[in-house]
C-alpha atoms as a PDB file:
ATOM      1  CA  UNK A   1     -17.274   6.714  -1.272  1.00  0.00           C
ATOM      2  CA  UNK A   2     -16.417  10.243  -1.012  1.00  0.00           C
ATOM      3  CA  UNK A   3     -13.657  11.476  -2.357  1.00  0.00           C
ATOM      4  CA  UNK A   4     -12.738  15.559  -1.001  1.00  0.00           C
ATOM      5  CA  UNK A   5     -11.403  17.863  -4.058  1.00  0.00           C
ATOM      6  CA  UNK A   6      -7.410  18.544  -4.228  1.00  0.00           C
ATOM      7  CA  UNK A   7      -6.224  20.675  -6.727  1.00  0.00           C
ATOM      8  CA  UNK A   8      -3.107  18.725  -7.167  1.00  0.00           C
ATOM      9  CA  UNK A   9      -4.333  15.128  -6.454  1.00  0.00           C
ATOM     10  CA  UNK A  10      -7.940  14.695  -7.733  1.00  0.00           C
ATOM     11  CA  UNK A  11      -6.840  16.007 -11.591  1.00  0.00           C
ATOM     12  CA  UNK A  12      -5.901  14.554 -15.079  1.00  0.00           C
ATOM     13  CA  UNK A  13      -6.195  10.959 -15.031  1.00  0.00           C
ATOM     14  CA  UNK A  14      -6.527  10.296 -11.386  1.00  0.00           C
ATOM     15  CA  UNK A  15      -9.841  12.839 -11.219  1.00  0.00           C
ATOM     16  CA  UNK A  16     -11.296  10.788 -14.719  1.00  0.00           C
ATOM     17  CA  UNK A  17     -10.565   7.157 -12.891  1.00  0.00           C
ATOM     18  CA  UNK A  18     -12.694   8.578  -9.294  1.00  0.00           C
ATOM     19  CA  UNK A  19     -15.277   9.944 -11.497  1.00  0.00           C
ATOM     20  CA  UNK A  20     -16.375   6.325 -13.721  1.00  0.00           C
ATOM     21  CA  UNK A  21     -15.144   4.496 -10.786  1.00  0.00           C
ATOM     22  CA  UNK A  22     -12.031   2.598 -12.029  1.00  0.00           C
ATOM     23  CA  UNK A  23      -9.392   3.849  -9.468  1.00  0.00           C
ATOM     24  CA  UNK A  24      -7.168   1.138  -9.003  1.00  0.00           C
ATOM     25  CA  UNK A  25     -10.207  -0.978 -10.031  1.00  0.00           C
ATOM     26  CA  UNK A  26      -7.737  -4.457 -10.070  1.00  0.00           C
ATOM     27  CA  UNK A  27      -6.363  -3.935  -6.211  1.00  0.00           C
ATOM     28  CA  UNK A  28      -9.995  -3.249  -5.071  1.00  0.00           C
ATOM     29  CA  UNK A  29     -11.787  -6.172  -7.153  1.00  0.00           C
ATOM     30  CA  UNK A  30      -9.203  -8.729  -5.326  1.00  0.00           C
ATOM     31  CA  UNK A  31      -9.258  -6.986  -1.882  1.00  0.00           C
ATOM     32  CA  UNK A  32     -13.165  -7.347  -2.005  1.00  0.00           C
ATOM     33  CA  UNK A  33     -13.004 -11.381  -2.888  1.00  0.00           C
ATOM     34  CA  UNK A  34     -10.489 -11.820   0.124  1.00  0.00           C
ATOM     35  CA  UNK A  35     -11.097  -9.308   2.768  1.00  0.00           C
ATOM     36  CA  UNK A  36     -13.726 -10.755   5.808  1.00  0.00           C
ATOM     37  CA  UNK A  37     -15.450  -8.408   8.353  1.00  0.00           C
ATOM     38  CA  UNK A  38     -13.562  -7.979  11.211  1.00  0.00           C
ATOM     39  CA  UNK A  39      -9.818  -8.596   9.036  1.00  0.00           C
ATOM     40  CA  UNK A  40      -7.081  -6.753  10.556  1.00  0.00           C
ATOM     41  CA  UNK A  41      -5.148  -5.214   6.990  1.00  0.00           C
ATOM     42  CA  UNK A  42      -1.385  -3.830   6.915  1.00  0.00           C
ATOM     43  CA  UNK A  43      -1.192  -1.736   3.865  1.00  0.00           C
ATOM     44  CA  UNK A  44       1.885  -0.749   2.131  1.00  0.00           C
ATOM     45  CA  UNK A  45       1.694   2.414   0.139  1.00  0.00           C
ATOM     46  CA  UNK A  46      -1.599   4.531   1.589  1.00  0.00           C
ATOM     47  CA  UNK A  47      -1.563   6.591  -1.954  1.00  0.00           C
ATOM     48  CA  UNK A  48      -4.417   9.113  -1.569  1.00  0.00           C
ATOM     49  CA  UNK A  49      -6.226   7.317   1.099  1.00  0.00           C
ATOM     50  CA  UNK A  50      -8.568   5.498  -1.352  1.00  0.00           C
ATOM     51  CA  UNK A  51      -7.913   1.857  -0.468  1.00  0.00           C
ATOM     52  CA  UNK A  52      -7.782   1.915   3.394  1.00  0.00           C
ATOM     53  CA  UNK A  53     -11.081   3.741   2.802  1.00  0.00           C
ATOM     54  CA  UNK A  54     -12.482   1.024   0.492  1.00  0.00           C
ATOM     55  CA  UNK A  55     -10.986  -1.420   3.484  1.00  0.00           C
ATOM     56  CA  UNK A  56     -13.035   0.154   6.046  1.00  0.00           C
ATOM     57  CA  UNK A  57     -16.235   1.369   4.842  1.00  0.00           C
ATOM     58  CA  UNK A  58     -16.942  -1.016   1.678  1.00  0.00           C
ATOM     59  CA  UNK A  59     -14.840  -4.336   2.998  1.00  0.00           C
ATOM     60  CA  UNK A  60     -15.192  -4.406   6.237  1.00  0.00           C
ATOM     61  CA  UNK A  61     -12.254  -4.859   8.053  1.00  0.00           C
ATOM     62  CA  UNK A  62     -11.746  -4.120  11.363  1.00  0.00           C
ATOM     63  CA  UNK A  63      -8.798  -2.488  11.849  1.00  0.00           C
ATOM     64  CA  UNK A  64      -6.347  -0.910   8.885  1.00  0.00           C
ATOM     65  CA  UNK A  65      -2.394  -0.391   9.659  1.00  0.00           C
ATOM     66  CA  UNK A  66      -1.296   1.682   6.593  1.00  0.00           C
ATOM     67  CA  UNK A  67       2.085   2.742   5.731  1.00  0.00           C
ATOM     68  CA  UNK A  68       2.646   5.741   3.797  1.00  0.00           C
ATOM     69  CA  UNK A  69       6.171   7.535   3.268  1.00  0.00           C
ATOM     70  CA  UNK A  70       4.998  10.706   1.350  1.00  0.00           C
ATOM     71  CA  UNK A  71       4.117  13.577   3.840  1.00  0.00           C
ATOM     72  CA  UNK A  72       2.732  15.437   1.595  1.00  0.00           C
ATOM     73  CA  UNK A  73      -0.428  12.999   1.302  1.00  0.00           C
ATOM     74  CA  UNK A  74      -0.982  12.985   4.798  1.00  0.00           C
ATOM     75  CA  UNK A  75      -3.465  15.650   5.040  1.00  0.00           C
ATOM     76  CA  UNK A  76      -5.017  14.327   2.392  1.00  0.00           C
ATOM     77  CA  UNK A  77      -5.463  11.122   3.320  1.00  0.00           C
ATOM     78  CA  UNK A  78      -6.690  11.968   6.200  1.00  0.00           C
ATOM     79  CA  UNK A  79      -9.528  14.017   5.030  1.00  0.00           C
ATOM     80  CA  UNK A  80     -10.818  11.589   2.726  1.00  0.00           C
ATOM     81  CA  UNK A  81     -10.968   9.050   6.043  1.00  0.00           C
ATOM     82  CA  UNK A  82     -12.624  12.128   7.599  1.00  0.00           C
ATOM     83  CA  UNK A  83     -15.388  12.442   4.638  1.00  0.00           C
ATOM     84  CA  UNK A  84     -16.121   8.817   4.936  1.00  0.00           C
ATOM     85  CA  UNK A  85     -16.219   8.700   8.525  1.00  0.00           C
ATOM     86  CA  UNK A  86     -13.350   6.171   8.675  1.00  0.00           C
ATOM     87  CA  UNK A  87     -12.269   6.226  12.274  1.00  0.00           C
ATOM     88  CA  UNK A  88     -10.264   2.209  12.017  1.00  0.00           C
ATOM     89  CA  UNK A  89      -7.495   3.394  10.301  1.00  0.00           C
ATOM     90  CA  UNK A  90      -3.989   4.046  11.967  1.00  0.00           C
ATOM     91  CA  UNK A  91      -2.321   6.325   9.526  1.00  0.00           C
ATOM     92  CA  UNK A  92       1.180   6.328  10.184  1.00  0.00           C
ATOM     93  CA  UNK A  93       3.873   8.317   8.037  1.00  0.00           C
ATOM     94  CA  UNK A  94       7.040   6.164   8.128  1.00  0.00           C
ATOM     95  CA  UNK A  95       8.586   3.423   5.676  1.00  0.00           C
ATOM     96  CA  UNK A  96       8.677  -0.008   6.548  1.00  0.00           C
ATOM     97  CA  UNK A  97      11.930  -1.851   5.941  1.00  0.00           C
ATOM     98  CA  UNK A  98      13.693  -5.334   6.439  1.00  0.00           C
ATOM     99  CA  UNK A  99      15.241  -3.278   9.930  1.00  0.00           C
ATOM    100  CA  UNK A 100      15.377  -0.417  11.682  1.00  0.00           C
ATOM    101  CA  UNK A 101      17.676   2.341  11.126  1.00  0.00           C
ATOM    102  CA  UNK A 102      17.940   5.847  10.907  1.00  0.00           C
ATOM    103  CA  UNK A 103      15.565   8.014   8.985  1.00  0.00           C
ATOM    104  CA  UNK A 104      15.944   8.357   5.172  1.00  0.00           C
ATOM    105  CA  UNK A 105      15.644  11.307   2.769  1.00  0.00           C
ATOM    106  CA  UNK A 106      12.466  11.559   0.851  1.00  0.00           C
ATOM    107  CA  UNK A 107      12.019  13.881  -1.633  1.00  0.00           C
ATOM    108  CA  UNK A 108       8.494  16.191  -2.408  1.00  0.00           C
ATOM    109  CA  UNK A 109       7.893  17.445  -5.530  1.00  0.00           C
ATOM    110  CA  UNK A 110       5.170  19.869  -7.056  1.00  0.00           C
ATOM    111  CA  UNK A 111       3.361  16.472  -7.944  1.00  0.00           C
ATOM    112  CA  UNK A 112       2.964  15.058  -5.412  1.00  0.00           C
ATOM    113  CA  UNK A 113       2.677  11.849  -6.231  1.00  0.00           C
ATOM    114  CA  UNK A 114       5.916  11.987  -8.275  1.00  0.00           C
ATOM    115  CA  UNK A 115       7.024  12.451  -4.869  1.00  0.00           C
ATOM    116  CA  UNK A 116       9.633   9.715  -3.657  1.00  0.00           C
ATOM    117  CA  UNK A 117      13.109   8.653  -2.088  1.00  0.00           C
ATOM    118  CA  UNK A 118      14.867   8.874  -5.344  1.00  0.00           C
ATOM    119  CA  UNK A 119      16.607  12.636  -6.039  1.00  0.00           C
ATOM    120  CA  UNK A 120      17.554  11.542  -9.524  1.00  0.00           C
ATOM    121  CA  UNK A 121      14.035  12.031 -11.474  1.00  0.00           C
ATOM    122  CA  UNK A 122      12.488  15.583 -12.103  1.00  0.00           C
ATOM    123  CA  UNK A 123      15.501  17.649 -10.067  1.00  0.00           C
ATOM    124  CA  UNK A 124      14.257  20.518 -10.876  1.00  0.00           C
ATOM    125  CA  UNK A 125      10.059  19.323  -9.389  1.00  0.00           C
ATOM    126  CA  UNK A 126      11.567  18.940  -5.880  1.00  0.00           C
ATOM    127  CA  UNK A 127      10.410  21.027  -3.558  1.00  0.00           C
ATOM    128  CA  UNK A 128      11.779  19.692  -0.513  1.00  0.00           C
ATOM    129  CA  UNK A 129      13.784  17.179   1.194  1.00  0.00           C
ATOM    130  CA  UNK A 130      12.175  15.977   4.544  1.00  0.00           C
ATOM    131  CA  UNK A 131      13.521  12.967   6.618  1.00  0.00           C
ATOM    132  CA  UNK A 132      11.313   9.948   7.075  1.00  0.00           C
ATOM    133  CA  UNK A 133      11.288   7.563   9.959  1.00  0.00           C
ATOM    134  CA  UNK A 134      12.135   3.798   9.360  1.00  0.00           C
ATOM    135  CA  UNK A 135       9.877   1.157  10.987  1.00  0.00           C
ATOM    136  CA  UNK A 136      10.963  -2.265  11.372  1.00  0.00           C
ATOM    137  CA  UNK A 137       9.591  -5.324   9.781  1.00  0.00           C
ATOM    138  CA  UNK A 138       9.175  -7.809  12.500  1.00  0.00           C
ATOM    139  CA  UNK A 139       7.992  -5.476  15.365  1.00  0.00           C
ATOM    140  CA  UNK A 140       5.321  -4.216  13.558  1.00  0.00           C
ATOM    141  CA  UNK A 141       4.013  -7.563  12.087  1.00  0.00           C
ATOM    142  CA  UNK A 142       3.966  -8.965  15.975  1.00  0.00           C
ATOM    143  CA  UNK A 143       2.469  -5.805  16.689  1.00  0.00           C
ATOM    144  CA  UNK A 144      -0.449  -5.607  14.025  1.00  0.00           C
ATOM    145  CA  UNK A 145      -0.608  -9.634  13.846  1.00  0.00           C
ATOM    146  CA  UNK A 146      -2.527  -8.873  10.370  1.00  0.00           C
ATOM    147  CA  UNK A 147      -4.927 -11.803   8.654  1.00  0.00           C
ATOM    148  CA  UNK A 148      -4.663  -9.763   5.016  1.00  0.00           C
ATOM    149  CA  UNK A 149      -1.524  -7.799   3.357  1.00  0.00           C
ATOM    150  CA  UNK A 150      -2.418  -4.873   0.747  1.00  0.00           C
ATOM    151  CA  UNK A 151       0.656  -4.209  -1.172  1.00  0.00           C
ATOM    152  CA  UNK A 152       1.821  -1.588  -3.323  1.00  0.00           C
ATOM    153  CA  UNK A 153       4.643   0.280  -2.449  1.00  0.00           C
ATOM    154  CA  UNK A 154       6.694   0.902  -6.494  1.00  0.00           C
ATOM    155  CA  UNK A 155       9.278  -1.868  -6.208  1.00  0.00           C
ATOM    156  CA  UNK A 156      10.140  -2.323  -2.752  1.00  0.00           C
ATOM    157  CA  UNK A 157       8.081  -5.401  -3.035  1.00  0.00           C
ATOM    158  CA  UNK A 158      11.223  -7.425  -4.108  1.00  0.00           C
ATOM    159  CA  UNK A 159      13.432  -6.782  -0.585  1.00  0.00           C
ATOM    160  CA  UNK A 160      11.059  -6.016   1.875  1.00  0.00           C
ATOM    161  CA  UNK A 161       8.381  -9.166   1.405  1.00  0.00           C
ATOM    162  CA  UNK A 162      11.214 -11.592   1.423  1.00  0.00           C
ATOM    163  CA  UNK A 163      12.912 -10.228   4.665  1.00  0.00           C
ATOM    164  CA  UNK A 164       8.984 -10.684   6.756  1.00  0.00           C
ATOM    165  CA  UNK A 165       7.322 -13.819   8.534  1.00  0.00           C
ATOM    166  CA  UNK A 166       4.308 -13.541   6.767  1.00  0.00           C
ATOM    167  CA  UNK A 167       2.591 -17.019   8.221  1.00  0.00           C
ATOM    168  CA  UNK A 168      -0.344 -15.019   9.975  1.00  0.00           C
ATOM    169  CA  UNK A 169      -1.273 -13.950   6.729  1.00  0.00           C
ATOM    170  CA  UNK A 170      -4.516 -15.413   5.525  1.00  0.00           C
ATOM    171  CA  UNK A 171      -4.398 -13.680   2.089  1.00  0.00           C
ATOM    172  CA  UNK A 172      -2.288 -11.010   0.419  1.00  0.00           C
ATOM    173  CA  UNK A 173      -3.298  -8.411  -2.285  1.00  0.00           C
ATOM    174  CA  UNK A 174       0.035  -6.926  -4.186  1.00  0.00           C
ATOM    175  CA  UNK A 175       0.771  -4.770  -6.720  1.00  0.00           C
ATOM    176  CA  UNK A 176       4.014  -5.871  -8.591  1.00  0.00           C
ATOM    177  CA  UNK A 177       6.554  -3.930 -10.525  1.00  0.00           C
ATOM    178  CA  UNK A 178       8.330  -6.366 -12.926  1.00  0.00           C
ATOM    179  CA  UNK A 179       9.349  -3.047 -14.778  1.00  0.00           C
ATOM    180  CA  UNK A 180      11.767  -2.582 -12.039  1.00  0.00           C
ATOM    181  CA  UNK A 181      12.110  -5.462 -10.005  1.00  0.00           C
ATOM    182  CA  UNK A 182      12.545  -8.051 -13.003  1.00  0.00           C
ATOM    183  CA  UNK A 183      11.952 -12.014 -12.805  1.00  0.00           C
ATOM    184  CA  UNK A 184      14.334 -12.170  -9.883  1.00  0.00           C
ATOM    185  CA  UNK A 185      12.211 -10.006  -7.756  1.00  0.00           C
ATOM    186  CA  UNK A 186       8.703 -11.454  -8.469  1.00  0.00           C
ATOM    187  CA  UNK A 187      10.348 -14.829  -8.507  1.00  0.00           C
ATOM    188  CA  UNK A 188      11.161 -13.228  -4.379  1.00  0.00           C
ATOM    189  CA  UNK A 189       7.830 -12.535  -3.756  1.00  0.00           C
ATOM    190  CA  UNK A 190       6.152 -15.463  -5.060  1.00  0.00           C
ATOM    191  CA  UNK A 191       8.521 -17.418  -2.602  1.00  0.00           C
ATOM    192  CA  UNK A 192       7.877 -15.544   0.382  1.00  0.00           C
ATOM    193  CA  UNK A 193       4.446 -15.929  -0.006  1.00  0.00           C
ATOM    194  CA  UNK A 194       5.194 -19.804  -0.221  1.00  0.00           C
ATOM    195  CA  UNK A 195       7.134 -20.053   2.717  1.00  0.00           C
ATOM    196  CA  UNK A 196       4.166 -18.300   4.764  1.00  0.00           C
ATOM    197  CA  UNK A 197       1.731 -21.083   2.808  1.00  0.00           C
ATOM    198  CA  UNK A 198      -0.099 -19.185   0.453  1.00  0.00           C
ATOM    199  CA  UNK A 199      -0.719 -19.797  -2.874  1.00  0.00           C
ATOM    200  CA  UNK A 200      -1.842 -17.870  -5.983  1.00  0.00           C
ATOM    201  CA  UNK A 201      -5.142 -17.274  -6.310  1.00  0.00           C
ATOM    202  CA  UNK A 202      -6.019 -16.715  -9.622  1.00  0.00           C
ATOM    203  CA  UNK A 203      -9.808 -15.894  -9.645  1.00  0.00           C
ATOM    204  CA  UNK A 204      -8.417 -12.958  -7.661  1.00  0.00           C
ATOM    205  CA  UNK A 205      -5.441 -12.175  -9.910  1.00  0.00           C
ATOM    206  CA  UNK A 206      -5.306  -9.282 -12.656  1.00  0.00           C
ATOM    207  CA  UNK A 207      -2.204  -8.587 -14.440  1.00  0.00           C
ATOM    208  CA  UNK A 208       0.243  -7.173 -12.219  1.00  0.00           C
ATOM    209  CA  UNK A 209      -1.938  -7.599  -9.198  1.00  0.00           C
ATOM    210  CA  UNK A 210      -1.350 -10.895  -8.092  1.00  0.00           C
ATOM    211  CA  UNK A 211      -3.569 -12.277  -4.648  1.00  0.00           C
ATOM    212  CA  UNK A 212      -2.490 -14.879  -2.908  1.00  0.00           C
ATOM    213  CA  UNK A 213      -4.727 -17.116  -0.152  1.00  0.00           C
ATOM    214  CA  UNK A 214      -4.741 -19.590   2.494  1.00  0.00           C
ATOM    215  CA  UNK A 215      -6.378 -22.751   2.130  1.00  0.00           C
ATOM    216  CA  UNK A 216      -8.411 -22.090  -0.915  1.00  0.00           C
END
């Protein structure tokens, strides 16, 4: 794939991971077992554009829904689709929750991946506040009717899986956060993936990136 240049975004760590091809190496190993041709993917958390371009051009899916609430990334994420000819992907700049409601605060900094909705970390990095739209939960799910989930959106996991029908789902690729979320909150998402009937898969399954699958 081909990843543009960003002198803020492809640096440090991030540039060394692109280069020897181990960007978020576990969440792309599992969504190329359990991703079909022709899947229709929801992501949660569209980062720097890397996985709903792995999702189009390397897995095949058909169509990609991705979420992502930092503005800043936008652009970006957009011209990496753009490099890779990625034309499946509906990029949309809002943040999913349990229901709708009025737009939130969200907070850029000069990294902009430290970028988030919590003003309490790195006051003095923020560079501006901008309001983000909220998206609700069940809508969108009858609206995007997706076969595969692609999760990673820092800790959310633990109220907003719970609150979603998730019985279209024939398999689900998430990033957990038991740093934040605890035993409580994976505990959450292990049972909401239950209640839509699927089950761990562990020959997908890499530390904190659990899969889970339909009829395996």
């Amino acid at each position: 794939m081909k990843i543009p240049k960003h002198p803020d975004l492809t640096r440090g760590r991030v540039r060394g991971a692109l280069k020897q091809g181990t960007y978020e190496r576990k969440e792309c190993d599992a969504v190329l077992r359990v991703v079909r041709a022709g899947d229709r993917v929801l992501e949660l958390g569209g980062g720097i554009g890397y996985m709903s371009t792995l999702l189009s051009v390397k897995a095949g899916a058909g169509h990609v829904t991705s979420y992502e609430a930092n503005p800043a990334l936008i652009p970006y994420i957009r011209s990496v689709h753009a490099a890779n000819g990625v034309t499946n992907v509906d990029l949309r700049n809002a943040l999913l929750s349990p229901e709708a409601g009025a737009p939130v605060p969200f907070y850029i900094r000069r990294n902009f991946l430290a970028s988030s909705m919590d003003p309490s970390t790195e006051k003095d990095a923020i560079t501006q506040e901008v309001a983000i739209d909220r998206h609700a939960l069940a809508p969108v799910l009858a609206e995007v009717r997706p076969d595969v989930l692609v999760c990673d959106i820092e800790g959310a996991e633990a109220t907003l899986l719970p609150a979603g029908d998730w019985s279209g789902l024939r398999a689900a690729v998430i990033e957990l956060h038991p740093q934040w979320i605890g035993q409580s909150g994976v505990q959450a998402v292990f049972d909401a993936m239950a209640r839509a009937g699927l089950t761990y898969f562990p020959k997908a399954s890499e530390a904190k990136v659990v899969t889970f699958l339909k009829g395996w």
